[in-house]
C-alpha atoms as a PDB file:
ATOM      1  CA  UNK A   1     -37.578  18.280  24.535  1.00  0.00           C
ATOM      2  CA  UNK A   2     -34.041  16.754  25.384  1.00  0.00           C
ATOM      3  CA  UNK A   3     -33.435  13.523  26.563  1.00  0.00           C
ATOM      4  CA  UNK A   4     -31.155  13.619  30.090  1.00  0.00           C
ATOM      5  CA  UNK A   5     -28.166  12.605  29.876  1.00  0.00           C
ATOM      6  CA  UNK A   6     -25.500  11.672  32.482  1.00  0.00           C
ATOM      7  CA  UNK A   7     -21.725  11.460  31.955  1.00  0.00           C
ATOM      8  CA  UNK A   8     -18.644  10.807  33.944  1.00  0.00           C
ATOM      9  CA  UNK A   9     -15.093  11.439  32.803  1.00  0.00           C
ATOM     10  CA  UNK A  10     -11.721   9.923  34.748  1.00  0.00           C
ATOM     11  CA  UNK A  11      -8.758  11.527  36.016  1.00  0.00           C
ATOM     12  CA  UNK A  12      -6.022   8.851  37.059  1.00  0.00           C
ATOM     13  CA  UNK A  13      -3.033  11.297  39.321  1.00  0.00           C
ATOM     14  CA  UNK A  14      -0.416   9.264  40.836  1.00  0.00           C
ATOM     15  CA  UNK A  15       0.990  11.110  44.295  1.00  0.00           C
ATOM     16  CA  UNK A  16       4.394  10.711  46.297  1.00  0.00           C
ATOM     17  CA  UNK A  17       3.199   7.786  49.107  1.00  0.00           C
ATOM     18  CA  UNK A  18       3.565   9.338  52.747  1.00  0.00           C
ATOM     19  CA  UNK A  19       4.558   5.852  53.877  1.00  0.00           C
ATOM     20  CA  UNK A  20       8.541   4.882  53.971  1.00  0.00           C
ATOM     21  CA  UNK A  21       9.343   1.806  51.737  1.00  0.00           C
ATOM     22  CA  UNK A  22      11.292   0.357  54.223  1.00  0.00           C
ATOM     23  CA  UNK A  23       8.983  -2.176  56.448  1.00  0.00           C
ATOM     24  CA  UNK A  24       5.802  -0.940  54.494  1.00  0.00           C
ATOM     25  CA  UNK A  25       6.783  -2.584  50.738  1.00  0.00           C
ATOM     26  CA  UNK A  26       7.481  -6.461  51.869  1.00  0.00           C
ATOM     27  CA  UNK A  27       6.415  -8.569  54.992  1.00  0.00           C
ATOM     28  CA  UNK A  28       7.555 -11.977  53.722  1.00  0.00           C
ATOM     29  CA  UNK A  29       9.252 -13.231  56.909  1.00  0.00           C
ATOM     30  CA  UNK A  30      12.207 -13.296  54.762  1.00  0.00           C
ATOM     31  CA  UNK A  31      14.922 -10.437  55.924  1.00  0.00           C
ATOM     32  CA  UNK A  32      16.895 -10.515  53.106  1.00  0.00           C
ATOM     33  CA  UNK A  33      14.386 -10.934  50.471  1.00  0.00           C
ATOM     34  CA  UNK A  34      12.700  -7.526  52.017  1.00  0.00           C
ATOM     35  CA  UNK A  35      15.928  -5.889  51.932  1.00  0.00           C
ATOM     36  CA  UNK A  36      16.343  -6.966  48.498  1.00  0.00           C
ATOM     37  CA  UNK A  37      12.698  -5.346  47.093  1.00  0.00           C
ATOM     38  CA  UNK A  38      12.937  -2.171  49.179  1.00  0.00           C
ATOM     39  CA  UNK A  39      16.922  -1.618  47.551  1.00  0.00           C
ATOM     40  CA  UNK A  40      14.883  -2.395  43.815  1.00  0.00           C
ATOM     41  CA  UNK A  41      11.768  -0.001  44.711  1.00  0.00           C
ATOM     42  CA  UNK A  42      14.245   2.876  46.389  1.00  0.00           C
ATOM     43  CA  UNK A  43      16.580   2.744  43.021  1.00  0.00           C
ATOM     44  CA  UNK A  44      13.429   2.676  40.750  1.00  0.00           C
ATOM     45  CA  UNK A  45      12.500   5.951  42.854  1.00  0.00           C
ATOM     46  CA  UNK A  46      15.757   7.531  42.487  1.00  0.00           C
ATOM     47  CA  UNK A  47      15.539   6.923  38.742  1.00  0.00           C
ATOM     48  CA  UNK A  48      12.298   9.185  38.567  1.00  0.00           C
ATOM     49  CA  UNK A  49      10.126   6.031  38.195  1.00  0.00           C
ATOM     50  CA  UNK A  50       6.951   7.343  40.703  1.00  0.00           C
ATOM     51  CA  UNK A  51       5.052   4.000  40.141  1.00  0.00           C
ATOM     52  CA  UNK A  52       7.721   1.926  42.032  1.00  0.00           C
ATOM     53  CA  UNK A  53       6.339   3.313  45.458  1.00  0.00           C
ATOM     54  CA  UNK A  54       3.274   5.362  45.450  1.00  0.00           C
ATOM     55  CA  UNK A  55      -0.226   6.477  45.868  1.00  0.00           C
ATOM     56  CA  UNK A  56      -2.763   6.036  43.002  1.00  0.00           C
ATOM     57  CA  UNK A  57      -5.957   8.315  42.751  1.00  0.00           C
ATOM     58  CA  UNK A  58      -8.388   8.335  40.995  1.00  0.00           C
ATOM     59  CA  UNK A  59     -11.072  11.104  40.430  1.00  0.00           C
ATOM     60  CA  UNK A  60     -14.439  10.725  38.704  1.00  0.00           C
ATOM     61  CA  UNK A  61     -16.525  13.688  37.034  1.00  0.00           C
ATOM     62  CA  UNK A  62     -20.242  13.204  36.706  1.00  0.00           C
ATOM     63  CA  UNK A  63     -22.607  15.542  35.029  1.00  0.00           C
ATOM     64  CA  UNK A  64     -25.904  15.334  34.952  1.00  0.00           C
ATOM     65  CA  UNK A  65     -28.293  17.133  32.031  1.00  0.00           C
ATOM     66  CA  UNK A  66     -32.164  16.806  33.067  1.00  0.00           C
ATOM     67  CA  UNK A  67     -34.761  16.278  30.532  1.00  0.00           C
ATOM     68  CA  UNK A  68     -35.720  19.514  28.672  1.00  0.00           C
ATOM     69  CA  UNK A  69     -34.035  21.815  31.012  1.00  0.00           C
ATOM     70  CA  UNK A  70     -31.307  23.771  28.417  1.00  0.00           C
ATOM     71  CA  UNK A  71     -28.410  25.190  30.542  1.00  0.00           C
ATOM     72  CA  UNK A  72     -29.301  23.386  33.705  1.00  0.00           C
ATOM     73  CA  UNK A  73     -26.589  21.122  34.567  1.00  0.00           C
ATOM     74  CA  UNK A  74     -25.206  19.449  37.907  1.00  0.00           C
ATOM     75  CA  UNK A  75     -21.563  18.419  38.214  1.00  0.00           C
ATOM     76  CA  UNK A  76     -20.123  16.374  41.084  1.00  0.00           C
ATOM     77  CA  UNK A  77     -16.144  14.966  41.718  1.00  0.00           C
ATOM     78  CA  UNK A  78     -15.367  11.802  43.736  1.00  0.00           C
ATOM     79  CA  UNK A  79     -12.312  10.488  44.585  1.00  0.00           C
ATOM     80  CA  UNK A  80     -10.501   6.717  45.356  1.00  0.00           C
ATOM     81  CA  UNK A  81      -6.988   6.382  46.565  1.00  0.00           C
ATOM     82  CA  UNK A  82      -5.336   3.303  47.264  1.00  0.00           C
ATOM     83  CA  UNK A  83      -1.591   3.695  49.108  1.00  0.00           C
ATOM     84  CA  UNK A  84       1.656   2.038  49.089  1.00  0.00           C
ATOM     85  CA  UNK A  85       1.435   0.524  45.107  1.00  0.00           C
ATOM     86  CA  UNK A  86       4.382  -0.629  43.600  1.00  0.00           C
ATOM     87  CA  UNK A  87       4.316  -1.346  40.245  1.00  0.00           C
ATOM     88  CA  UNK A  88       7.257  -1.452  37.244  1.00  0.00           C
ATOM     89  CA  UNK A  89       5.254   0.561  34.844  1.00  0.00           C
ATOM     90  CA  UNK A  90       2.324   3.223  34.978  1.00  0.00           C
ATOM     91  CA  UNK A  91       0.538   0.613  32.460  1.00  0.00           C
ATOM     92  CA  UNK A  92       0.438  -2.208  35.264  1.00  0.00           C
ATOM     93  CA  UNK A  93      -0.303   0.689  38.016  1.00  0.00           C
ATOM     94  CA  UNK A  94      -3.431   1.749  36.616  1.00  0.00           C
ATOM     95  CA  UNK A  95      -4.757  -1.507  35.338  1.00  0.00           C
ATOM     96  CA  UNK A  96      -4.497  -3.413  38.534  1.00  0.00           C
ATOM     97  CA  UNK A  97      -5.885  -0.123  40.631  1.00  0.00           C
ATOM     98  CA  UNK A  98      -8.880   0.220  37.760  1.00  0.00           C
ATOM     99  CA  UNK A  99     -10.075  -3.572  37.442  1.00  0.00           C
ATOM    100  CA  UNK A 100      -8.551  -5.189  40.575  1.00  0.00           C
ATOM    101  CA  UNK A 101      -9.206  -2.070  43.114  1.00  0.00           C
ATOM    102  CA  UNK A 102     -11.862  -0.951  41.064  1.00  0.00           C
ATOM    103  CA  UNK A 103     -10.919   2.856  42.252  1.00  0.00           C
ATOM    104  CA  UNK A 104     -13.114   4.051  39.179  1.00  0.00           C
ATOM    105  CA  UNK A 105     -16.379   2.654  40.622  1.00  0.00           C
ATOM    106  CA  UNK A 106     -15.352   3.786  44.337  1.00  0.00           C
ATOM    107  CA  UNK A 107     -14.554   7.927  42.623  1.00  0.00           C
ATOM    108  CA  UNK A 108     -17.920   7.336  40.841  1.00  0.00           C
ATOM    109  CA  UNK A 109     -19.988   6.299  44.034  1.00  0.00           C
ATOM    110  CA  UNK A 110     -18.452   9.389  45.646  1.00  0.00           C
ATOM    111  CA  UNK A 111     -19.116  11.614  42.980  1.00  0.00           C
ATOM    112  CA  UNK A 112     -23.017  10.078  42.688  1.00  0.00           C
ATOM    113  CA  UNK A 113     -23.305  10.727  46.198  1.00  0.00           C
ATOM    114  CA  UNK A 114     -22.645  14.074  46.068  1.00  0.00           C
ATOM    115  CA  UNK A 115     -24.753  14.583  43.062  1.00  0.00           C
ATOM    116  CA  UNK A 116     -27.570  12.934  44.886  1.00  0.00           C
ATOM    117  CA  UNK A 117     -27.658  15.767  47.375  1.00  0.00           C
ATOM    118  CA  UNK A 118     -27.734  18.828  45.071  1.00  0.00           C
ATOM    119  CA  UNK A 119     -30.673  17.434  43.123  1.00  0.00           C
ATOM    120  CA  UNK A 120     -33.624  18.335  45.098  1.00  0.00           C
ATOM    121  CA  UNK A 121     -36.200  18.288  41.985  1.00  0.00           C
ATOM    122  CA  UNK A 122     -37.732  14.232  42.990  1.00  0.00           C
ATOM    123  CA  UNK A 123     -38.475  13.488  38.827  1.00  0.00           C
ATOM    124  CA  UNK A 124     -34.230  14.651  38.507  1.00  0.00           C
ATOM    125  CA  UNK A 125     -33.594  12.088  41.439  1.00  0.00           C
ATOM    126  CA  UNK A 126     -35.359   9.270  39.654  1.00  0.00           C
ATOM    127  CA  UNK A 127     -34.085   9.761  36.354  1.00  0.00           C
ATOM    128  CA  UNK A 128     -30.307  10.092  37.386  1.00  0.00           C
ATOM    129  CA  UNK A 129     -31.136   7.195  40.114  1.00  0.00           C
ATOM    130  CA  UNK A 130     -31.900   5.389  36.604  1.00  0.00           C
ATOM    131  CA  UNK A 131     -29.185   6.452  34.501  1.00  0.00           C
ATOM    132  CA  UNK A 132     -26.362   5.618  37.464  1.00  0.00           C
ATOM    133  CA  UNK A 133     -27.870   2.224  37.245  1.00  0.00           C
ATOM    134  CA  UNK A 134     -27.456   2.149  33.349  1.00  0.00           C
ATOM    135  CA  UNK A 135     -23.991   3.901  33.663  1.00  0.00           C
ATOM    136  CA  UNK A 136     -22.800   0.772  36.713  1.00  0.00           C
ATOM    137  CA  UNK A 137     -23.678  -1.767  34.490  1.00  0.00           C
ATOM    138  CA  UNK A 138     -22.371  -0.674  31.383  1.00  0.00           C
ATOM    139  CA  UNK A 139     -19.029   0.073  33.761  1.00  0.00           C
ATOM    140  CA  UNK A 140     -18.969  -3.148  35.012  1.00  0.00           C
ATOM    141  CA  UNK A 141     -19.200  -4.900  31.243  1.00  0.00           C
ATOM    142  CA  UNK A 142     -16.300  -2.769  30.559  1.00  0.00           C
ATOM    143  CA  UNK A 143     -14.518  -3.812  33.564  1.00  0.00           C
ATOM    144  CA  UNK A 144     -15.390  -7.517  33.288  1.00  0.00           C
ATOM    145  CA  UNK A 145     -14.076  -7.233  29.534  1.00  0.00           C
ATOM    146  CA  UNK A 146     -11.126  -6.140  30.167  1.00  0.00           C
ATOM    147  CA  UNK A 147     -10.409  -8.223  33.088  1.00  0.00           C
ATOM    148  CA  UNK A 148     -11.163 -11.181  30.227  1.00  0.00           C
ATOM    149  CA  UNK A 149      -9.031 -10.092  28.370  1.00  0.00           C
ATOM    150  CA  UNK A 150      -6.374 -10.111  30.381  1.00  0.00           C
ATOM    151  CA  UNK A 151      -7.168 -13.498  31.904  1.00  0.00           C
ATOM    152  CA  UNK A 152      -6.933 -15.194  28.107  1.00  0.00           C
ATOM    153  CA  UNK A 153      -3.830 -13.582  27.746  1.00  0.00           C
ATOM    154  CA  UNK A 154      -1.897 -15.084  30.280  1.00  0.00           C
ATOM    155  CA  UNK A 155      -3.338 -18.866  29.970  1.00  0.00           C
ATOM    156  CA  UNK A 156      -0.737 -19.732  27.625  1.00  0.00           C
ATOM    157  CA  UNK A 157       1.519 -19.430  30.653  1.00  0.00           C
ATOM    158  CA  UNK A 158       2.279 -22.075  33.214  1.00  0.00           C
ATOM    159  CA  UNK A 159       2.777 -20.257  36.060  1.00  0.00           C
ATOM    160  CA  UNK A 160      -0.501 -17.930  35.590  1.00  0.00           C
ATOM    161  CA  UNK A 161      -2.743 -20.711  34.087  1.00  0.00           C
ATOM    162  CA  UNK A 162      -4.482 -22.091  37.775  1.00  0.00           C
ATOM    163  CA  UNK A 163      -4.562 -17.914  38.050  1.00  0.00           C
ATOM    164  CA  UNK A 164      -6.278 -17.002  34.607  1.00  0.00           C
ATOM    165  CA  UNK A 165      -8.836 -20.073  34.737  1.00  0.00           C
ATOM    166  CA  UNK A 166      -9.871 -19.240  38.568  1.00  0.00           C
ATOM    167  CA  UNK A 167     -10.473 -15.261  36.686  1.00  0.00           C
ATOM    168  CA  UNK A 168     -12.605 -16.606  33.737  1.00  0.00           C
ATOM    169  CA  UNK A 169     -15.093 -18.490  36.259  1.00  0.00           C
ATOM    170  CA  UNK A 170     -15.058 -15.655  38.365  1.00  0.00           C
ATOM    171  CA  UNK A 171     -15.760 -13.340  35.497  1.00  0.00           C
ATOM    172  CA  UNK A 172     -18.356 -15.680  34.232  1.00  0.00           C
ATOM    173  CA  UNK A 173     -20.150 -15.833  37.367  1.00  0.00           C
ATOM    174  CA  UNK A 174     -20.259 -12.113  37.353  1.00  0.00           C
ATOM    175  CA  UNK A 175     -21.889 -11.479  34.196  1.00  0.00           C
ATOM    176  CA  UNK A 176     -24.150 -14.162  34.952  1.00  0.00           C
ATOM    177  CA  UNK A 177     -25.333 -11.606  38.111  1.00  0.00           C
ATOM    178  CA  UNK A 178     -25.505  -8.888  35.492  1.00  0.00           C
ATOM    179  CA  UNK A 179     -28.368 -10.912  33.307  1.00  0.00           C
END
């Protein structure tokens, strides 16, 4: 008999934003200075560069393989957008819309949900109700890690220090939750 298994893949799409730049990239009471970002995020556009002004999505794919049942398979999508990111590179795109947006976890909630519903078999429900919980935390480590990671990496500088300690106590308080 086969152990059941549950696993979710990502798909990170970036899409054209339906919002204009102008008066939806900067608010900072400063005229000029707003002038000044749109002209930078309207010329990063016109060079091809999609990640100066766009929408980030991400879609999760769970499937779920019951115990013993060879063949029998369920497979559910989920999606998280968030609008109106502007970011230099793809790199800084998807790492602030995976670990500060956490758009992964949001697809992967829809994608449970959905999975939820087909399953109508109660001993299925309970076992993927167990492995989501397995598959969140071990998510979250990953997550949390990398978020670490990044924290220590900018300590050395001055102007991200206050930043980068406030994220390791946060982080630390975190996987204190997780046990």
């Amino acid at each position: 008999m086969s152990k059941a298994a549950l696993t979710v893949e990502y798909e990170y799409l970036m899409e054209e934003e339906d919002s204009r730049v102008r008066g939806n990239a900067m608010a900072s009471g400063d005229a000029e200075l707003d002038r000044q970002v749109e002209d930078e995020i309207l010329a990063d556009l016109d060079r091809g560069h999609l990640e100066a002004w766009c929408t980030a999505h991400v879609r999760a794919i769970l499937a779920f393989y019951p115990a013993g049942k060879a063949g029998e398979w369920y497979r559910s999508e989920g999606s998280a957008y968030l609008g109106c990111c502007s970011y230099k590179t793809e790199r800084e795109l998807w790492e602030s819309a995976t670990l500060d947006y956490d758009l992964e976890g949001d697809a992967r909630q829809e994608a449970a949900y959905e999975l939820r519903g087909d399953i109508k078999n109660l001993r299925q429900q309970q076992t993927l109700t167990r492995l989501m919980a397995e598959l969140e935390r071990s998510e979250t480590l990953k997550r949390l890690m990398a978020r670490q990671k990044r924290a220590v990496k900018v300590l050395a500088d001055p102007n991200h220090r206050q930043w980068a300690e406030t994220e390791l106590v946060n982080i630390d308080g975190e996987l204190e939750k997780l046990g």
